[in-house]
C-alpha atoms as a PDB file:
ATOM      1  CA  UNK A   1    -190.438 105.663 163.839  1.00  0.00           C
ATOM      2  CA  UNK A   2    -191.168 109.356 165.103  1.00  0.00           C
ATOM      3  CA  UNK A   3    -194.614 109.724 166.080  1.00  0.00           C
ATOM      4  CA  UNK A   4    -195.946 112.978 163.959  1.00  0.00           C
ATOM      5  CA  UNK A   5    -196.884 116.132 166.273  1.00  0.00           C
ATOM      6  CA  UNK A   6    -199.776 117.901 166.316  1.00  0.00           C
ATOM      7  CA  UNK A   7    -200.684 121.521 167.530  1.00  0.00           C
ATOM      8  CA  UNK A   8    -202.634 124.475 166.737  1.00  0.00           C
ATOM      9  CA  UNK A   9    -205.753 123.512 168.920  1.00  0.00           C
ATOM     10  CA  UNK A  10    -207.291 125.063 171.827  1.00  0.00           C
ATOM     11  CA  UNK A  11    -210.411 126.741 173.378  1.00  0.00           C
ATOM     12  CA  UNK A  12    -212.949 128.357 171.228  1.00  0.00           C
ATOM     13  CA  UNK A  13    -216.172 129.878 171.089  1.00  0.00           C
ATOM     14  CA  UNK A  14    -218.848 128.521 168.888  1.00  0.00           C
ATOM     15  CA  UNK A  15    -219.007 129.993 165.160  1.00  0.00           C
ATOM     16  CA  UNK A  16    -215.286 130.671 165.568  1.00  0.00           C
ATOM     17  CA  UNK A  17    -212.107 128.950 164.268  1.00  0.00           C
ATOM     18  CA  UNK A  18    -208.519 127.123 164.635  1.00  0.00           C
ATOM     19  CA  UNK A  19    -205.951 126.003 162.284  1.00  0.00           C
ATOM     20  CA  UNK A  20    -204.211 122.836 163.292  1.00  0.00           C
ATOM     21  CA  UNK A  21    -200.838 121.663 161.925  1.00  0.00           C
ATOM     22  CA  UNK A  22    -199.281 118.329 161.532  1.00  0.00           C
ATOM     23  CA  UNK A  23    -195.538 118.028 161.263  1.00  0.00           C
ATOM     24  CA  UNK A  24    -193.125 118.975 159.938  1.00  0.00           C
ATOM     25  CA  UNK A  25    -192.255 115.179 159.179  1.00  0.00           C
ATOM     26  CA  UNK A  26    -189.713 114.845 156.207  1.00  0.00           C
ATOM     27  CA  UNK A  27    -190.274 111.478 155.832  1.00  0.00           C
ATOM     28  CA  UNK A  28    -194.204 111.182 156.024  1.00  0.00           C
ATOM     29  CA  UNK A  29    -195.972 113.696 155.274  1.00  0.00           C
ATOM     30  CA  UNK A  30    -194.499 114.222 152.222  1.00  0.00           C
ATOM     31  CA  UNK A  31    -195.289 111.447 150.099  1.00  0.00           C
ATOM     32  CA  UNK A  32    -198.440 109.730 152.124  1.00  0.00           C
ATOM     33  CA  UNK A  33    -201.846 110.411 151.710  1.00  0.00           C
ATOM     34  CA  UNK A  34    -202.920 112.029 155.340  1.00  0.00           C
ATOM     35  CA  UNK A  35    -205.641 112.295 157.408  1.00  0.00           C
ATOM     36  CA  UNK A  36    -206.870 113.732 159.674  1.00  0.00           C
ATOM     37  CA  UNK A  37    -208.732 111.984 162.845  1.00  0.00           C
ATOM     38  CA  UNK A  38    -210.288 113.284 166.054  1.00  0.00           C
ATOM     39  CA  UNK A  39    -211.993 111.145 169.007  1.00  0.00           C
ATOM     40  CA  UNK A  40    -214.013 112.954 171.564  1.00  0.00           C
ATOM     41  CA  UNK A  41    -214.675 111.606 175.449  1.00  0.00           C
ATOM     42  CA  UNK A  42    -216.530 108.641 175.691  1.00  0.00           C
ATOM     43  CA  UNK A  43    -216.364 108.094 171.695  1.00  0.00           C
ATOM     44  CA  UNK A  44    -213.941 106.337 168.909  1.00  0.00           C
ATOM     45  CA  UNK A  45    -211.719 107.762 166.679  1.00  0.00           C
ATOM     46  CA  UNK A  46    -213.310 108.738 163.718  1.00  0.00           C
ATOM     47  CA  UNK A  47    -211.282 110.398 160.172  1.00  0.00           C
ATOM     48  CA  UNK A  48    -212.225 113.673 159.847  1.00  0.00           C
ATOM     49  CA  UNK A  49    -210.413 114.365 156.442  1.00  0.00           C
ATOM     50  CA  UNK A  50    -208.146 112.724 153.769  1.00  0.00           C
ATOM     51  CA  UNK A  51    -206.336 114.509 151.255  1.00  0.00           C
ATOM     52  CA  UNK A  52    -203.895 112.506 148.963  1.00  0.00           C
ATOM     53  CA  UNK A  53    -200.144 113.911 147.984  1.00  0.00           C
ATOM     54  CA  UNK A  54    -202.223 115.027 144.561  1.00  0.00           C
ATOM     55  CA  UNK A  55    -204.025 116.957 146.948  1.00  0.00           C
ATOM     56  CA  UNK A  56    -207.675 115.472 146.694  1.00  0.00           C
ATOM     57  CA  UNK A  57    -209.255 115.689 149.566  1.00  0.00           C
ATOM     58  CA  UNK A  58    -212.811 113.872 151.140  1.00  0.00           C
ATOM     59  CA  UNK A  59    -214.562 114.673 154.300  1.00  0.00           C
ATOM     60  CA  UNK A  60    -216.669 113.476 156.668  1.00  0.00           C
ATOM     61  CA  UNK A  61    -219.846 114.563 156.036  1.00  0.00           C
ATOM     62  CA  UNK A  62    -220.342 116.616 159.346  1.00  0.00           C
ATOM     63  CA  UNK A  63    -217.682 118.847 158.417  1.00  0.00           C
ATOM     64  CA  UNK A  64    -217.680 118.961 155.022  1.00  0.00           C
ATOM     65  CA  UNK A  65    -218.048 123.265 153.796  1.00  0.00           C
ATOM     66  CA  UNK A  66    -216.753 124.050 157.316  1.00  0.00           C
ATOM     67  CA  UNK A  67    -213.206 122.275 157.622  1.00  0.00           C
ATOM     68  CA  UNK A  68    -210.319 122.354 154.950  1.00  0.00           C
ATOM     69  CA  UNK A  69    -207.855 120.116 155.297  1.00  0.00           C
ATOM     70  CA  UNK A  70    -204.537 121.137 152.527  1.00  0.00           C
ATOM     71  CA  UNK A  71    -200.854 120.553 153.083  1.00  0.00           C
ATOM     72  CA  UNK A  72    -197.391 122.193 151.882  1.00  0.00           C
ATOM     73  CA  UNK A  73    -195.271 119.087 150.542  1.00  0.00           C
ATOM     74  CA  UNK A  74    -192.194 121.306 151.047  1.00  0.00           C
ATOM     75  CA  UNK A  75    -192.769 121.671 154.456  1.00  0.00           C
ATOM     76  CA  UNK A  76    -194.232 118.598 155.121  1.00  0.00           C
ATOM     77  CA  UNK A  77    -196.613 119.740 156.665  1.00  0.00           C
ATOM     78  CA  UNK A  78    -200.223 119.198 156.931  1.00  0.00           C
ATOM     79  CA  UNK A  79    -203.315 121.689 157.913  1.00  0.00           C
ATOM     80  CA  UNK A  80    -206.776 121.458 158.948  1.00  0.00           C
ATOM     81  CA  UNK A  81    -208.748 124.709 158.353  1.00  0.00           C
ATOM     82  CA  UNK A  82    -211.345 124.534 161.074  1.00  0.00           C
ATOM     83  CA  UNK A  83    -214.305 127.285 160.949  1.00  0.00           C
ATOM     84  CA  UNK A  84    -218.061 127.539 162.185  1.00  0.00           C
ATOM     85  CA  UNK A  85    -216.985 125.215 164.957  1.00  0.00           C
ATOM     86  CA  UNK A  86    -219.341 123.668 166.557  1.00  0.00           C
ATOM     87  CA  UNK A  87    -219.735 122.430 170.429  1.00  0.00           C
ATOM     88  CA  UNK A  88    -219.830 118.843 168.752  1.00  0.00           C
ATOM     89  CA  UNK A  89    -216.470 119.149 167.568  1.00  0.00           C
ATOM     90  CA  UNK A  90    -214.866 119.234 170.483  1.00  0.00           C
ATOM     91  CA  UNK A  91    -212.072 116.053 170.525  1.00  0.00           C
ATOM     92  CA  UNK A  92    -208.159 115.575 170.349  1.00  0.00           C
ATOM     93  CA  UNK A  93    -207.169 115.783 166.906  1.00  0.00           C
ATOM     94  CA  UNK A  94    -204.373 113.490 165.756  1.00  0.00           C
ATOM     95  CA  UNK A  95    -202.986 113.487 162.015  1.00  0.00           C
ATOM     96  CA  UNK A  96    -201.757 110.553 160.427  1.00  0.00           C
ATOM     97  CA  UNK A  97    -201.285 108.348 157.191  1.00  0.00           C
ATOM     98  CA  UNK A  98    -204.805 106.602 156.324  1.00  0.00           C
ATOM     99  CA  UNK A  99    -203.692 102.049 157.173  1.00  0.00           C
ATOM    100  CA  UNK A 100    -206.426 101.554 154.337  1.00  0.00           C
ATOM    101  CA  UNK A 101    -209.749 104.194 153.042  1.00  0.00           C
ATOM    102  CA  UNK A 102    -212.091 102.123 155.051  1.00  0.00           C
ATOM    103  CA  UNK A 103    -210.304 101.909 158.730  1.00  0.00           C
ATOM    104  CA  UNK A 104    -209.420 104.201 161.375  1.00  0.00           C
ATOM    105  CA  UNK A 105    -205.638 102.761 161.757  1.00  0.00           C
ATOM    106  CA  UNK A 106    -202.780 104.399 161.029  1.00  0.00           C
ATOM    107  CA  UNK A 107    -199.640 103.549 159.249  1.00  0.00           C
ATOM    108  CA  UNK A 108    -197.174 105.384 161.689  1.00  0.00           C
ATOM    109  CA  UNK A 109    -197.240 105.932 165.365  1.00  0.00           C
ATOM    110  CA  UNK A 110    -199.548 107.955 166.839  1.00  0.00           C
ATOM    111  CA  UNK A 111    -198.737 111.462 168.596  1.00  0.00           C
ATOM    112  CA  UNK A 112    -200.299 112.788 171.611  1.00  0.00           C
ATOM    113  CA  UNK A 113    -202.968 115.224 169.528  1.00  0.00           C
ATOM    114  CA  UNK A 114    -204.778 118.100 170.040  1.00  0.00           C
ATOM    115  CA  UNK A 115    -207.009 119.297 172.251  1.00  0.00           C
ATOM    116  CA  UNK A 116    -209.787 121.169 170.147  1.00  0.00           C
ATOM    117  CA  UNK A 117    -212.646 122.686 173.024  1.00  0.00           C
ATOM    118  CA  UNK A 118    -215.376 124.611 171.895  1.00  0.00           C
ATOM    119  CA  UNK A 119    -217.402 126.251 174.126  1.00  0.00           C
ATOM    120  CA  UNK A 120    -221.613 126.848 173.196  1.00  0.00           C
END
């Protein structure tokens, strides 16, 4: 399996905002339910935001009115619409489909991420 590849991140003040993308991946993103994950220094991976192929999404509540996540099934491709970032959300983001709602495993390899830095 290909791991899927992330990008988009970077450095950023506080209050502003990044878009990250995951993909394109014909064969995954497609037809999975995605996520998206993040783990900062020191911290675990936590998921971020879920949206289904359907496109219903959930959120963690930190980020919930701030980040979007959405996706373009022809592309396969998958976004996360990050604004009013915060210092806190500084991590590598990773995308990936969800093993099962209540873990933070995922069903296909993982990439290398992100790197989402946002300076206070």
């Amino acid at each position: 399996q290909v791991p899927l590849v992330e990008s988009g991140g970077g450095l950023v003040q506080a209050g502003g905002s990044l878009r990250l993308s995951c993909g394109p991946s014909r064969s995954i993103v497609s037809r999975d339910t995605m996520a998206w994950y993040r783990q900062a220094p020191g911290k675990q991976r936590e998921k971020v935001a879920v949206i289904t192929v359907g496109g219903s999404t959930t959120y963690e509540d930190s980020v919930k009115g701030r980040f979007t996540i959405f996706r373009n099934n022809a592309k396969d491709t998958v976004f996360l619409q990050m604004n009013s970032l915060k210092s806190e959300n500084t991590a590598v983001y990773y995308c990936n489909a969800p093993m099962d709602p209540s873990s933070v495993l995922g069903l296909h390899p993982w990439g290398q991420g992100t790197q989402v830095t946002v300076s206070s």
